[in-house]
Protein backbone atom coordinates (compact mmCIF):
# COMPACT_ATOMS: atom_id res chain seq x y z
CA UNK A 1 138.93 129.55 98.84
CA UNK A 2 136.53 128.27 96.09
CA UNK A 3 137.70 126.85 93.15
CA UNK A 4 137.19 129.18 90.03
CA UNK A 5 137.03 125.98 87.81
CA UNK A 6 133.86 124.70 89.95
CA UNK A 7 132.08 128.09 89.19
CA UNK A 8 132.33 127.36 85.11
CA UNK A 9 131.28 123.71 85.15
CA UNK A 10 128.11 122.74 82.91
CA UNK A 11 126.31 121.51 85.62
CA UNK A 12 125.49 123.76 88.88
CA UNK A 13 126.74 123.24 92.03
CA UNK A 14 128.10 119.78 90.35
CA UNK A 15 130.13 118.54 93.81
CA UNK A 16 126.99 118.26 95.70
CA UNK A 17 125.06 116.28 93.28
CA UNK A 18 124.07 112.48 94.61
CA UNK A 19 126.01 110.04 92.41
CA UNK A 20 122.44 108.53 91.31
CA UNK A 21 121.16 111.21 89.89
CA UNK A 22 124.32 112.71 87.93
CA UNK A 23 123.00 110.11 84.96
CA UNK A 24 119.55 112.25 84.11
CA UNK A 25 121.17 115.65 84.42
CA UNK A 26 124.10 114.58 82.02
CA UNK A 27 121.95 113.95 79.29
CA UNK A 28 121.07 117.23 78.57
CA UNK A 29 124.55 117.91 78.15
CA UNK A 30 126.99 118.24 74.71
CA UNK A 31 130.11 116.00 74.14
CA UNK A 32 132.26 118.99 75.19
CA UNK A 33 130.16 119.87 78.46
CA UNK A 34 130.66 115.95 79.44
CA UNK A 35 134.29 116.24 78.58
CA UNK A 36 134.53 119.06 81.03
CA UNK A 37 132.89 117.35 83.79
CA UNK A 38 135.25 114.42 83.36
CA UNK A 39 138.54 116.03 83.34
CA UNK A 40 137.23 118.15 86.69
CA UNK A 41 135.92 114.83 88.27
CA UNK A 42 139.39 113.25 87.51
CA UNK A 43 141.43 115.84 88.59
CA UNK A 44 139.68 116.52 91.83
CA UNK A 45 137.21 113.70 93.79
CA UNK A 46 137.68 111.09 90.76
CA UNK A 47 135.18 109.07 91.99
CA UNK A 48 134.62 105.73 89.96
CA UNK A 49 130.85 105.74 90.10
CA UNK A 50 131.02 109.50 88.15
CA UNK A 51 133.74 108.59 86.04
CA UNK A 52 132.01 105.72 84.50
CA UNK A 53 128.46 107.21 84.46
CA UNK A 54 130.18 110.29 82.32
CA UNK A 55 132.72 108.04 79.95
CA UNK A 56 129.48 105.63 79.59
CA UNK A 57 127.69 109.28 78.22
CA UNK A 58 130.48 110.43 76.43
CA UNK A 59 131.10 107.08 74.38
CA UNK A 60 127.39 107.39 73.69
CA UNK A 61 127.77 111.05 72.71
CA UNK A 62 130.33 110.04 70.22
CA UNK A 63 128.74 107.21 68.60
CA UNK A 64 125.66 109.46 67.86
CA UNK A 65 123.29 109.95 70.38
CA UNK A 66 121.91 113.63 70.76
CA UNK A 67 122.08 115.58 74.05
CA UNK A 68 118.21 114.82 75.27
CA UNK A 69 115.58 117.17 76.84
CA UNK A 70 117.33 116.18 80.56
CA UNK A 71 117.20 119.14 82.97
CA UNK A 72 120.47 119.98 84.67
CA UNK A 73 118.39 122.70 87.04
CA UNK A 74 116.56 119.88 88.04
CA UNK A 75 115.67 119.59 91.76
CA UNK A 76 117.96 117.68 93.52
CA UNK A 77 117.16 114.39 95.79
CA UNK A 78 117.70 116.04 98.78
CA UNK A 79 115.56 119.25 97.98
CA UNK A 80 112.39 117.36 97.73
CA UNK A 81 109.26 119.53 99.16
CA UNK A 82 108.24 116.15 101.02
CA UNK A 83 107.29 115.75 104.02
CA UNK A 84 109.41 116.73 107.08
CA UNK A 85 110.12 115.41 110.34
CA UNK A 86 108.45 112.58 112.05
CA UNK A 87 106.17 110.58 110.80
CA UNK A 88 104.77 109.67 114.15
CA UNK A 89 101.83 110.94 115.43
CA UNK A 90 98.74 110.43 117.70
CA UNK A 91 97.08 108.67 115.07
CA UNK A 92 99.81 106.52 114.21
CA UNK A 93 100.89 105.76 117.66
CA UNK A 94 100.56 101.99 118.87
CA UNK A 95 97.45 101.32 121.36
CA UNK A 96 98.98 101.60 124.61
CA UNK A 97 99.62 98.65 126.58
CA UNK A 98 99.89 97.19 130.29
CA UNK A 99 103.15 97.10 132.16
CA UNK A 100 105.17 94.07 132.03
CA UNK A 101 104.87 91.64 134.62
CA UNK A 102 108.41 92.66 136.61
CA UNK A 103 106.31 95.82 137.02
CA UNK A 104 107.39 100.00 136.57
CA UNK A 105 108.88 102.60 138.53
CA UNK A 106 105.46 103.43 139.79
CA UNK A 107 103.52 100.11 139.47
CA UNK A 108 105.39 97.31 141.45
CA UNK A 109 105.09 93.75 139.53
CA UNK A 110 103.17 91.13 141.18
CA UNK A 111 105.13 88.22 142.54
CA UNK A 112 104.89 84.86 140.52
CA UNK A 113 102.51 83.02 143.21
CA UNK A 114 99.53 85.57 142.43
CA UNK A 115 99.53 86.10 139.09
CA UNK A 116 96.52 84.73 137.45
């Protein structure tokens, strides 16, 4: 069952965010949003990486720094429109090369009195 509280947090879908970018999307946020976040965080995963990235905001909240232009819809880390899948390809591939001297499946190796 989902947790109503999750559904009214300042930040959406807040328990999926990567830890490293929870720092840009909190500055967008008021003293009161932060607070929220915090008492969730500590009452649920309280995970010490999160705690101190939003106490280190809030303390700077309260000694007078204004909520900046941050995004908190921002695309997340691992929503990037990169690139997908291998980056391996024909063109990348490594020049093919002979079989070792013990030899292959298919290719017997030569014995050591005739190699050359």
């Amino acid at each position: 069952m989902a947790d109503p509280a999750r559904n009214a947090l300042p930040l959406p879908d807040y328990d999926h965010l990567p830890v490293g970018g929870l720092e840009s999307r909190v500055r967008s946020l008021s003293a009161g949003e932060v607070e929220e976040l915090l008492a969730y965080e500590r009452s649920h995963a309280d995970r010490l990486p999160v705690t101190e990235v939003l106490t280190a905001r809030l303390d700077q909240l309260r000694a007078g720094a204004e909520p900046t232009s941050g995004d908190p819809d921002a695309l997340r880390p691992e929503q990037s429109t990169g690139r997908s899948g291998s980056p391996v390809s024909p063109a990348t591939s490594p020049e093919p090369f002979g079989p070792p001297p013990h030899g292959t499946p298919d290719q017997r190796g030569k014995p050591k009195g005739d190699r050359s």
